[in-house]
Each structure stands twice: as C-alpha cells, then as structure tokens.
PDB file of N, CA and C in Angstrom:
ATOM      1  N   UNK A   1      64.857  78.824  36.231  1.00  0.00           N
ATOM      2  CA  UNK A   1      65.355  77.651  35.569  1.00  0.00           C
ATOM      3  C   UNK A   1      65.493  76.485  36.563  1.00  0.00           C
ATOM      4  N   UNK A   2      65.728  77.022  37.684  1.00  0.00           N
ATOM      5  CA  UNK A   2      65.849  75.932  38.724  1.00  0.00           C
ATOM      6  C   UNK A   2      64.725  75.526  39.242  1.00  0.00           C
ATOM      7  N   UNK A   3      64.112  76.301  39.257  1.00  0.00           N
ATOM      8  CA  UNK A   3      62.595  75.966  39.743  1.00  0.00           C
ATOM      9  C   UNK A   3      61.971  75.281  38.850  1.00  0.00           C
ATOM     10  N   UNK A   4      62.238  75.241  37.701  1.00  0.00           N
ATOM     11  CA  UNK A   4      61.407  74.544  36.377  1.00  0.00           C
ATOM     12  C   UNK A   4      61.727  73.613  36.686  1.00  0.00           C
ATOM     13  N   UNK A   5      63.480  73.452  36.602  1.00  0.00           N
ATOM     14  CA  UNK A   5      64.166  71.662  36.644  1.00  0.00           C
ATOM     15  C   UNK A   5      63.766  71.210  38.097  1.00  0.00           C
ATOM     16  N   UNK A   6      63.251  71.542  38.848  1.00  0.00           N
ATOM     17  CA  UNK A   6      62.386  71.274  40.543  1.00  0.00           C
ATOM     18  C   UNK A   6      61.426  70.905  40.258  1.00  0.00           C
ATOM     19  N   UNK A   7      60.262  71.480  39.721  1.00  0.00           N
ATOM     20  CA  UNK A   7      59.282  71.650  39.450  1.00  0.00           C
ATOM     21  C   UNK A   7      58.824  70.295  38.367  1.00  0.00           C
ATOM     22  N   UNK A   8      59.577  69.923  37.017  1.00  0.00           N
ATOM     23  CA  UNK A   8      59.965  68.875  36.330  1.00  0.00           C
ATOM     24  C   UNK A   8      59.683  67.913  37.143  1.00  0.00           C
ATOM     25  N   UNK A   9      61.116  67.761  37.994  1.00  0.00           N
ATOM     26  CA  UNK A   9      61.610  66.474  38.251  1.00  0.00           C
ATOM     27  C   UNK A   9      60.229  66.056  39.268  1.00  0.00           C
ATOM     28  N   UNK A  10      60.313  67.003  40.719  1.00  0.00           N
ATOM     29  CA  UNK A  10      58.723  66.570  41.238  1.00  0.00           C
ATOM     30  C   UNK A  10      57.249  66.130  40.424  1.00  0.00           C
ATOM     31  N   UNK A  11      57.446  66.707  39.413  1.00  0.00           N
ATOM     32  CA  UNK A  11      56.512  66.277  38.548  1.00  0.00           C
ATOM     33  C   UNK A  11      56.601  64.620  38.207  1.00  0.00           C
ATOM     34  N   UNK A  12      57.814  64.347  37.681  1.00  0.00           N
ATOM     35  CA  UNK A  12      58.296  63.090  37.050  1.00  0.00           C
ATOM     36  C   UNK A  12      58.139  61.868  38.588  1.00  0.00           C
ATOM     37  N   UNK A  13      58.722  62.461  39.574  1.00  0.00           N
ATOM     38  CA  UNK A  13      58.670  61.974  40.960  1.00  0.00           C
ATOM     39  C   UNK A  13      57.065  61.291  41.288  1.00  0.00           C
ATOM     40  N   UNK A  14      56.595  62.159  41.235  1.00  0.00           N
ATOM     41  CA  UNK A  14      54.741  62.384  41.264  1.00  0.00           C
ATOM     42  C   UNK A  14      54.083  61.150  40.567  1.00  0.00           C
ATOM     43  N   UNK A  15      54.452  61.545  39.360  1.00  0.00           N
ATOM     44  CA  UNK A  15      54.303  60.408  38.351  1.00  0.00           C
ATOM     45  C   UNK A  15      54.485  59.241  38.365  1.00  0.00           C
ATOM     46  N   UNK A  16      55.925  58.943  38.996  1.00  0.00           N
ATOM     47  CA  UNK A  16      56.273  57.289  39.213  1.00  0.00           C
ATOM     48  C   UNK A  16      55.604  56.930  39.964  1.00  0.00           C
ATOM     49  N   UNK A  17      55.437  57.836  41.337  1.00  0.00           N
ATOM     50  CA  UNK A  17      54.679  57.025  42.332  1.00  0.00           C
ATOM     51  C   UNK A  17      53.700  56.882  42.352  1.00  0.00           C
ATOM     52  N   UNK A  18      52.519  57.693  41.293  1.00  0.00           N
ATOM     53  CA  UNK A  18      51.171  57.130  40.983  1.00  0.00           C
ATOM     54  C   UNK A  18      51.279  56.284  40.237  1.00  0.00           C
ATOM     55  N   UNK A  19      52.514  55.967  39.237  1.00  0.00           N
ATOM     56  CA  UNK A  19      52.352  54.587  38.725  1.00  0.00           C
ATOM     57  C   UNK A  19      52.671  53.333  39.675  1.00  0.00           C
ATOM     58  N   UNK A  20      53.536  53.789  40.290  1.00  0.00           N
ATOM     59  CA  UNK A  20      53.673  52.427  41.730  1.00  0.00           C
ATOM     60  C   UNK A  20      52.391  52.375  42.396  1.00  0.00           C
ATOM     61  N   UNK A  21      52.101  53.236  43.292  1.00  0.00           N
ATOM     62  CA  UNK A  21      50.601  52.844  43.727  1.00  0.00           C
ATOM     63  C   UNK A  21      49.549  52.029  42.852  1.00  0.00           C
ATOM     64  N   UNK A  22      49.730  52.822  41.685  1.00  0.00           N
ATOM     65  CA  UNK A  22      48.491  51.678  40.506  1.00  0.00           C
ATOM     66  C   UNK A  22      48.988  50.394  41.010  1.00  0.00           C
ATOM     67  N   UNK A  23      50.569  50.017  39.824  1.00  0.00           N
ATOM     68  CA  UNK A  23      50.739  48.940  40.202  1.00  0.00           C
ATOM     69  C   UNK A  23      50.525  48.142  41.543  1.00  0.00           C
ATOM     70  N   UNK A  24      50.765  48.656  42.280  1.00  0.00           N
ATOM     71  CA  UNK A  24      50.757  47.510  43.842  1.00  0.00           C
ATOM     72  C   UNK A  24      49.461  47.431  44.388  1.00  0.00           C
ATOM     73  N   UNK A  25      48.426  48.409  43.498  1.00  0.00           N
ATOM     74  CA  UNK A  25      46.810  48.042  43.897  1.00  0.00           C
ATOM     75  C   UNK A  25      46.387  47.531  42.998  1.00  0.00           C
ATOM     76  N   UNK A  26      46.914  47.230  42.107  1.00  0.00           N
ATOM     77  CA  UNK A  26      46.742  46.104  40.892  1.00  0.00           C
ATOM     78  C   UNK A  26      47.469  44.646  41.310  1.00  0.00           C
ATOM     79  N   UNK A  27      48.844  44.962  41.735  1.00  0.00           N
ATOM     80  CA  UNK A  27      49.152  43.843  42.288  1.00  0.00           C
ATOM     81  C   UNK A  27      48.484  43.259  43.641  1.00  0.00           C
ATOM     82  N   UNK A  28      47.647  43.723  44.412  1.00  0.00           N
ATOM     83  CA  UNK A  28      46.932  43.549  45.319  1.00  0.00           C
ATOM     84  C   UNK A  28      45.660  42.693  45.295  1.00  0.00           C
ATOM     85  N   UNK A  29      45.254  43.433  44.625  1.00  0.00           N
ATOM     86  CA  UNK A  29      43.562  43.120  43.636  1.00  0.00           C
ATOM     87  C   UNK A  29      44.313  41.168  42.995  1.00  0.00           C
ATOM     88  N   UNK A  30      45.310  41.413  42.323  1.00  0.00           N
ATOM     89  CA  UNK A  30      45.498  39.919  41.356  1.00  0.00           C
ATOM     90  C   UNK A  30      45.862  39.128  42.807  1.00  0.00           C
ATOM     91  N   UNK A  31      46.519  39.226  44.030  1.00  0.00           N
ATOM     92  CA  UNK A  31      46.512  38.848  44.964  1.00  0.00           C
ATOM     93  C   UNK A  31      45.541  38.186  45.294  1.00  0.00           C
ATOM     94  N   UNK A  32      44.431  38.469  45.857  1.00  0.00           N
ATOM     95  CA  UNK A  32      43.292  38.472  46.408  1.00  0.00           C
ATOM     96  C   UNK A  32      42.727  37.766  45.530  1.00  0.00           C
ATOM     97  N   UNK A  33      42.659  38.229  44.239  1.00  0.00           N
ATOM     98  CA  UNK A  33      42.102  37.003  43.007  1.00  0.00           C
ATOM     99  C   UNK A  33      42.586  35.417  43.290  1.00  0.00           C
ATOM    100  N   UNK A  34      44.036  35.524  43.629  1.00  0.00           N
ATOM    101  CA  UNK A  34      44.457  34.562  43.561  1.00  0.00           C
ATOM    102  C   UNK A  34      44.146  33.662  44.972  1.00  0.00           C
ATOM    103  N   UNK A  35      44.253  34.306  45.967  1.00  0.00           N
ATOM    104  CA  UNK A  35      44.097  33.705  47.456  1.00  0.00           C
ATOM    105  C   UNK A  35      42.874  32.922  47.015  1.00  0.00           C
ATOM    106  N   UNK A  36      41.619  33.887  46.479  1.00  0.00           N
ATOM    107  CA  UNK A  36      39.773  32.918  46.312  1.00  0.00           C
ATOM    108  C   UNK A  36      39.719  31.901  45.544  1.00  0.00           C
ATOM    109  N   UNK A  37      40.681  31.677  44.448  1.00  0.00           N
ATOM    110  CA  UNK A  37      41.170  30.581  43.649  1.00  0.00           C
ATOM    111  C   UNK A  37      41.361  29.573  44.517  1.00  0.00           C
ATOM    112  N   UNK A  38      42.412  30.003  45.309  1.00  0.00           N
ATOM    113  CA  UNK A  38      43.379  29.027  45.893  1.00  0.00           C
ATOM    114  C   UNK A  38      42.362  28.292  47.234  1.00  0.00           C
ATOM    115  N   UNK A  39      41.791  29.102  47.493  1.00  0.00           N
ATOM    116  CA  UNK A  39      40.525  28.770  48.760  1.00  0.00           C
ATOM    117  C   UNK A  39      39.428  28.059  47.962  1.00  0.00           C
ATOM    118  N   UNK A  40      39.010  28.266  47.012  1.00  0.00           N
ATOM    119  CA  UNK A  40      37.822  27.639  46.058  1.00  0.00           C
ATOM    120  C   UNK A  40      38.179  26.220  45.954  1.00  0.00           C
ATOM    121  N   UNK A  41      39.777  26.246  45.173  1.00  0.00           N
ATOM    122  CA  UNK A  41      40.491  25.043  45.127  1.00  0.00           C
ATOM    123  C   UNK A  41      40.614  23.640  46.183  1.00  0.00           C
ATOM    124  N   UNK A  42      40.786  24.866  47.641  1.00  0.00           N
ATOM    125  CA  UNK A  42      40.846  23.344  48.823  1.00  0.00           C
ATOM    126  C   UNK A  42      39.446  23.212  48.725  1.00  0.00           C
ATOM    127  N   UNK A  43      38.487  23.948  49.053  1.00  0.00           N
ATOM    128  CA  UNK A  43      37.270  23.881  49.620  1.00  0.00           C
ATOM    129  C   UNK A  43      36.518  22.187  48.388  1.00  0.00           C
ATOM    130  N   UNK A  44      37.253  22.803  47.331  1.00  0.00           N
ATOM    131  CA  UNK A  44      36.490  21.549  45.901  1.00  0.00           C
ATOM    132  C   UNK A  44      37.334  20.014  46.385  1.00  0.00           C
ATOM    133  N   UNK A  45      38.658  20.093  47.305  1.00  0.00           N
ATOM    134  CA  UNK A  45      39.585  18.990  47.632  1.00  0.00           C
ATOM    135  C   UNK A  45      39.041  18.588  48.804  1.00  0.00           C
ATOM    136  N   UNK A  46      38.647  19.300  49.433  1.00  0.00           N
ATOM    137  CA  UNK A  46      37.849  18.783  51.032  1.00  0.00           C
ATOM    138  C   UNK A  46      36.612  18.292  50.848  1.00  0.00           C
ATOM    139  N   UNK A  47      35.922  18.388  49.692  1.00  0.00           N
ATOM    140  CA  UNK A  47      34.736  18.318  49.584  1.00  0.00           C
ATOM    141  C   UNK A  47      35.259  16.697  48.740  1.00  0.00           C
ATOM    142  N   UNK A  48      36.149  16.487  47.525  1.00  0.00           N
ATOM    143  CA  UNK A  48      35.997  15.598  46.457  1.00  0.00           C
ATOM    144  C   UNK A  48      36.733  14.352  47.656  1.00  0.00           C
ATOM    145  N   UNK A  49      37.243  14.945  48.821  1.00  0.00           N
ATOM    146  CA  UNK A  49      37.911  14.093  50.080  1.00  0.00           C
ATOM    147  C   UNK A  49      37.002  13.904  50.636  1.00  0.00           C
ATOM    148  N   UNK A  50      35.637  14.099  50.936  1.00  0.00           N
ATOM    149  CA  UNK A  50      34.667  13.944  52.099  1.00  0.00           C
ATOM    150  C   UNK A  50      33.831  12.713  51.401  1.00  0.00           C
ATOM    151  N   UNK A  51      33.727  13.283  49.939  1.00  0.00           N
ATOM    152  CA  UNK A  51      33.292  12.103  49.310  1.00  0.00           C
ATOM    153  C   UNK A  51      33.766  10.748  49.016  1.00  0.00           C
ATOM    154  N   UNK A  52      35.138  10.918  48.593  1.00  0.00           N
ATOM    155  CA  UNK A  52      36.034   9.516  48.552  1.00  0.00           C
ATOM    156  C   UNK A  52      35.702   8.811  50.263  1.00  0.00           C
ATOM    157  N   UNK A  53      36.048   9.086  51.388  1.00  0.00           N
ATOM    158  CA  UNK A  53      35.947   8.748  52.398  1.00  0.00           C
ATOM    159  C   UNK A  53      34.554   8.159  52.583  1.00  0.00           C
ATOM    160  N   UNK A  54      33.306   8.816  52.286  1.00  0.00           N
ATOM    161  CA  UNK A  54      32.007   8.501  52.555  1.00  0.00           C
ATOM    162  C   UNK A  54      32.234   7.170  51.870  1.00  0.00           C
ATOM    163  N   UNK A  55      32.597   6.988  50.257  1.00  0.00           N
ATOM    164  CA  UNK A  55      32.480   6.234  49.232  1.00  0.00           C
ATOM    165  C   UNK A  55      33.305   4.812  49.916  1.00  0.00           C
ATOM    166  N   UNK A  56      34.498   4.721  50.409  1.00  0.00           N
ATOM    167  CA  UNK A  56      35.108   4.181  50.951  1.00  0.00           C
ATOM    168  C   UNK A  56      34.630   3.597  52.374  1.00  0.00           C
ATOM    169  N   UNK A  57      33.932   4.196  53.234  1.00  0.00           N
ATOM    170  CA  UNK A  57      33.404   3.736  54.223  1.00  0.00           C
ATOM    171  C   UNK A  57      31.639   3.007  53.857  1.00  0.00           C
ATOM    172  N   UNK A  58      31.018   3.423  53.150  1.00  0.00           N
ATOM    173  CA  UNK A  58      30.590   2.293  52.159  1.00  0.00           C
ATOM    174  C   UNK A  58      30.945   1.209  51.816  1.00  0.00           C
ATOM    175  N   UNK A  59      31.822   1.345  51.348  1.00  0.00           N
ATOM    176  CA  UNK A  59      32.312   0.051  50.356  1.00  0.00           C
ATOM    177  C   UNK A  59      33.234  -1.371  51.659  1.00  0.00           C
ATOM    178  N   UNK A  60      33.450  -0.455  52.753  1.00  0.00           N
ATOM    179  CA  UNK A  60      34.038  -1.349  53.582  1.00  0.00           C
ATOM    180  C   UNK A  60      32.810  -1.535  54.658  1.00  0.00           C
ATOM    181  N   UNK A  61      31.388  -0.703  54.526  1.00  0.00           N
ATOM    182  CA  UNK A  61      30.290  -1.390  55.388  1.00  0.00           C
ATOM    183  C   UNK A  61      29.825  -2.720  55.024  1.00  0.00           C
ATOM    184  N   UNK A  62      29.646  -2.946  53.418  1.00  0.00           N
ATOM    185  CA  UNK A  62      29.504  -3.763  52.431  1.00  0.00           C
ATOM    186  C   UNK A  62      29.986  -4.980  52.632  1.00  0.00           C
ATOM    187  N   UNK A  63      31.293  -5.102  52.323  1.00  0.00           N
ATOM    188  CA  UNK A  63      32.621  -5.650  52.810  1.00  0.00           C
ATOM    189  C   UNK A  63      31.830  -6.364  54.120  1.00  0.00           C
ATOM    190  N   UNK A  64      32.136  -5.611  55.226  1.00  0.00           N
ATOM    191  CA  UNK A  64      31.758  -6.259  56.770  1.00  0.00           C
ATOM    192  C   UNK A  64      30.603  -6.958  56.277  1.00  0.00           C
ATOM    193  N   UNK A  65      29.400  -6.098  55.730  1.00  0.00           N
ATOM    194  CA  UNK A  65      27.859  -7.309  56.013  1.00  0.00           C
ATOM    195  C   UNK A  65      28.257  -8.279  54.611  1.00  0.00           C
ATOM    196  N   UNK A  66      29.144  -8.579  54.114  1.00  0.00           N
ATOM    197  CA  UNK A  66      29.149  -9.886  53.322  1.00  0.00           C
ATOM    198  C   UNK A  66      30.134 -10.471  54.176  1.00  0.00           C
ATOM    199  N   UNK A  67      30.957 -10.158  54.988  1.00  0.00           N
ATOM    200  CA  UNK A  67      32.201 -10.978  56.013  1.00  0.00           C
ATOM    201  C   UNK A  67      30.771 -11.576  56.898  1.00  0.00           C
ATOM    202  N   UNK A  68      30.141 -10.563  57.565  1.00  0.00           N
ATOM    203  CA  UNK A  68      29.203 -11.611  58.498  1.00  0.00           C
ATOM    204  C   UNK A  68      28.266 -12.709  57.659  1.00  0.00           C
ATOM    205  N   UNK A  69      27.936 -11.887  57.097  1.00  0.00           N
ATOM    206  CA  UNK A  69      26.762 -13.291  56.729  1.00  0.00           C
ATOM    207  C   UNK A  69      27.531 -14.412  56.259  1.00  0.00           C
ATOM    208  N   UNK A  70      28.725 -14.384  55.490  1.00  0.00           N
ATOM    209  CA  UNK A  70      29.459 -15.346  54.999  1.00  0.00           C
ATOM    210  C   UNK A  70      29.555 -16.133  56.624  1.00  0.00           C
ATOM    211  N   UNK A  71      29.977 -15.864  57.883  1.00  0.00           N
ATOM    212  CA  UNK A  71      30.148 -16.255  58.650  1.00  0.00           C
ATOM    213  C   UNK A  71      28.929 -17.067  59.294  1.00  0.00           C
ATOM    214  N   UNK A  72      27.834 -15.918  58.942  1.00  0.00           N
ATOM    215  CA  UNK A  72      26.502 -16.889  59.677  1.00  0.00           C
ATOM    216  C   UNK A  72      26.381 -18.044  59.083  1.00  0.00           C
ATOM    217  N   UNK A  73      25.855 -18.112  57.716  1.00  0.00           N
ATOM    218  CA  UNK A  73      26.649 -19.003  56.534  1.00  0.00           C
ATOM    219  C   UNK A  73      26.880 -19.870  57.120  1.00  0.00           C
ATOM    220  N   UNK A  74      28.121 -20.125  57.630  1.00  0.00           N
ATOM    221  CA  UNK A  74      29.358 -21.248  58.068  1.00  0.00           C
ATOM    222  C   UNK A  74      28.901 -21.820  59.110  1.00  0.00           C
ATOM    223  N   UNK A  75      28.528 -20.583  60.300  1.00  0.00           N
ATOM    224  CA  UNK A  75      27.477 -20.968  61.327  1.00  0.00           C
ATOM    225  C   UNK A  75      26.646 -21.847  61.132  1.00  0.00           C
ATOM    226  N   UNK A  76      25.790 -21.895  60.074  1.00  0.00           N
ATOM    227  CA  UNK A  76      24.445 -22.315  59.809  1.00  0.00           C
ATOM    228  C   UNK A  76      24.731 -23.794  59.210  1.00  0.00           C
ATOM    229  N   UNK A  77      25.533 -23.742  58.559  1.00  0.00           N
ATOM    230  CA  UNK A  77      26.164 -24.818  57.602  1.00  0.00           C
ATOM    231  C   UNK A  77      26.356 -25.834  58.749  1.00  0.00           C
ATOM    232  N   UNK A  78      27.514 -25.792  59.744  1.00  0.00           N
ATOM    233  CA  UNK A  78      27.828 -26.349  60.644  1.00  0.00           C
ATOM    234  C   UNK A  78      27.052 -27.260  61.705  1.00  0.00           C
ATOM    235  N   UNK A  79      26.388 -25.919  61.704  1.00  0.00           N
ATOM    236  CA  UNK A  79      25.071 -26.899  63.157  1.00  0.00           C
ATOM    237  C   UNK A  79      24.058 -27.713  61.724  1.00  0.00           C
ATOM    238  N   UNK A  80      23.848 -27.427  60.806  1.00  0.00           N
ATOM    239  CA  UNK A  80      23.106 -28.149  59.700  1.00  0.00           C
ATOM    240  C   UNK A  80      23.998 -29.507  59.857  1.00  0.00           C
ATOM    241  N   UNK A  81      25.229 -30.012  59.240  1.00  0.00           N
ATOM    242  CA  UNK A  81      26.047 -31.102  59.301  1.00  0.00           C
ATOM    243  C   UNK A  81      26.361 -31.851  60.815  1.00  0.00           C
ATOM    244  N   UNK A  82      26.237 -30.669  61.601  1.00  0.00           N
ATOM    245  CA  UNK A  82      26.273 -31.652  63.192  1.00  0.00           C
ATOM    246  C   UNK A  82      24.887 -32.534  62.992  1.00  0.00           C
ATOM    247  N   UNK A  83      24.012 -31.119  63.194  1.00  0.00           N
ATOM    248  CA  UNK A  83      22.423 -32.046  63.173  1.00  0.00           C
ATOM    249  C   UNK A  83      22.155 -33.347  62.387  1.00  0.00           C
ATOM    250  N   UNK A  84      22.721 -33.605  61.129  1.00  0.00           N
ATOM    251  CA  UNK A  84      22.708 -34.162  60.038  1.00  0.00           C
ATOM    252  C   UNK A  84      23.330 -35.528  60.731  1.00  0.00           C
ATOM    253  N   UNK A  85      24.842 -35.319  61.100  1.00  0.00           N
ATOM    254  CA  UNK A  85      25.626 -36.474  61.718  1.00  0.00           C
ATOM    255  C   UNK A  85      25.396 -36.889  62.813  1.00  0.00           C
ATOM    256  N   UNK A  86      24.885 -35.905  64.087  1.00  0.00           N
ATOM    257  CA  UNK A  86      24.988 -36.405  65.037  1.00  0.00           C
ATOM    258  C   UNK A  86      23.542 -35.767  65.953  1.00  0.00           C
ATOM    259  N   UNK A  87      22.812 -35.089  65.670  1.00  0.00           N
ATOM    260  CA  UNK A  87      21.994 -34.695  66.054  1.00  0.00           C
ATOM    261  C   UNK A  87      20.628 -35.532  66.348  1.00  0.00           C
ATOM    262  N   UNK A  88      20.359 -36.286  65.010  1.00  0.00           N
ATOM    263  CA  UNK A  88      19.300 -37.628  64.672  1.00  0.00           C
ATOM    264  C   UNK A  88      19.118 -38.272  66.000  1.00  0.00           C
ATOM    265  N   UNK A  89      20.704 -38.635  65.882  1.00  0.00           N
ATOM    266  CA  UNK A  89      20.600 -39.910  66.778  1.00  0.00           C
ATOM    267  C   UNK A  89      20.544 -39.821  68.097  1.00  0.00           C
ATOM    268  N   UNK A  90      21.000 -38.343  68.770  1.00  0.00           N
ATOM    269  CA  UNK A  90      20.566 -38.105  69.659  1.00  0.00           C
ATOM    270  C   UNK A  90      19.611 -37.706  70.108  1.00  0.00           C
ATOM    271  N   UNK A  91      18.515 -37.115  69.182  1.00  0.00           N
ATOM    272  CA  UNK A  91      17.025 -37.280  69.585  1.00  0.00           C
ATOM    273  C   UNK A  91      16.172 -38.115  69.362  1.00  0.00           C
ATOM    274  N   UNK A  92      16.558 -39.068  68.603  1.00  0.00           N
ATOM    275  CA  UNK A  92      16.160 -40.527  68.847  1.00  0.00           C
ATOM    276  C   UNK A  92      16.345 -41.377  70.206  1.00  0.00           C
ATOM    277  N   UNK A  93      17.611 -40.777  70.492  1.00  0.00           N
ATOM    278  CA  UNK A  93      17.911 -41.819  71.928  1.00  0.00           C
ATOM    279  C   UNK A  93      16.937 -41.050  73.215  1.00  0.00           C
ATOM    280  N   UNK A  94      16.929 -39.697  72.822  1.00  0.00           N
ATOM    281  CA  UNK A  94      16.357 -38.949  73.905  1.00  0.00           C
ATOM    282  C   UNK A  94      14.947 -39.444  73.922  1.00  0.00           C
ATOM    283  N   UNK A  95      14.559 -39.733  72.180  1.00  0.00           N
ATOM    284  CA  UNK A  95      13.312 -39.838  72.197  1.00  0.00           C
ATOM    285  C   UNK A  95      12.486 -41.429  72.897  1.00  0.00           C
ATOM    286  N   UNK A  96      13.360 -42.199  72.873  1.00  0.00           N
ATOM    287  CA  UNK A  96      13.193 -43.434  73.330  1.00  0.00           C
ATOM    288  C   UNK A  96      13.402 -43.663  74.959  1.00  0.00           C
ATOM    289  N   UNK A  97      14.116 -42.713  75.355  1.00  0.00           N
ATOM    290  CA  UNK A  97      14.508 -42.529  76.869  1.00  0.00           C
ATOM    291  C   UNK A  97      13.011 -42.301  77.343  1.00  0.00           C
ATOM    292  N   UNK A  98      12.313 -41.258  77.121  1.00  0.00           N
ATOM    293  CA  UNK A  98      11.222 -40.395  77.450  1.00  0.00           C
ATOM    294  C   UNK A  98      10.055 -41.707  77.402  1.00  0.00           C
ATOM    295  N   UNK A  99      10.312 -42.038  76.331  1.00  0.00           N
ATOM    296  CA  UNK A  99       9.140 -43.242  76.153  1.00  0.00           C
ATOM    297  C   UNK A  99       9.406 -44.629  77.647  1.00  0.00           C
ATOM    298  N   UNK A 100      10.725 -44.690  77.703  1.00  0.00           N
ATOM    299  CA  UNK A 100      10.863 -45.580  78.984  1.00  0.00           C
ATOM    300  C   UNK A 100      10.641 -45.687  80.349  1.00  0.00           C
ATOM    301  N   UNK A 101      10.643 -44.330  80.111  1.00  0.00           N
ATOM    302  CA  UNK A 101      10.587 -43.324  81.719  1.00  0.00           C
ATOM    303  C   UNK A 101       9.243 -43.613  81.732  1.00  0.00           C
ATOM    304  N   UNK A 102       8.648 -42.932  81.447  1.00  0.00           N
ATOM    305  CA  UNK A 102       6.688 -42.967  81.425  1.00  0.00           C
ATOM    306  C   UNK A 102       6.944 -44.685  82.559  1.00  0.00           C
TER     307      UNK A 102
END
C-alpha cells in the first residue's frame, strides 16, 4: 500500500515535471520567436534610418547647389552692374590712353 502511494505520487511527480519541461521548451521556442521579431524589427529601423538620412543628405546637397549658384548669381550680377557703371568708362579711358602712347 505504501509502495503504491510511492509509486503514485512518483508517478504524479514524473508527470509534472514532463509537463514543466514541455512548458519551458515551449516557453523557450516563443522566446527565440520573439528575440527574431525583435531583431527583424531593428534591422527594418536601421534600414528605414539609413534611408531617411540618405534622403536628407540629398535634400541638403540640393539646398547647398541652389545656395551656390544663387551666390554665383549675385557674383555675376555684380561685376555685370560694375561693368555696366563703371567698367565702360574705364576702358574707354584705357582705350584712348593706348591710342596716345603710340
């Protein structure tokens, strides 16, 4: 009788702990599911980040070559209105110098 109720209970003993082992290699397995999620997840954030950045360093190369040319622009504009005001007349005078010299 004692050996039965021994025999039982090790049995019942037996039992739980193949149900614990299941569980915690089940809980293991959903683990691991979850870590490749979670790794899939940055890998799609590093990637949708590599792109914003590319997209962004674009958009501020852009930016710069319309800042310069706007500048050459101004450049160009400038010596155009010197030449315009004051340029004439100084190669006129130069040009009349040259003719005197001779």
């Amino acid at each position: 009788m004692r050996e039965d109720k021994k025999e039982k209970k090790s049995n019942e003993l037996n039992q739980e702990k193949d149900e614990i082992l299941e569980k915690k290699e089940d809980a293991y397995k959903e683990t691991q599911k979850m870590e490749a999620l979670c790794q899939e997840q940055e890998d799609e954030r590093r990637q949708r980040e590599a792109k914003d950045q590319e997209a962004l360093e674009a958009e501020q190369a852009k930016i710069k070559e319309k800042m310069d040319m706007d500048l050459a622009a101004k450049y160009v504009q400038r010596k155009w209105n010197w030449f315009q005001t004051e340029g004439k007349f100084l190669a006129k005078k130069r040009k009349g110098q040259e003719g005197k010299e001779i």
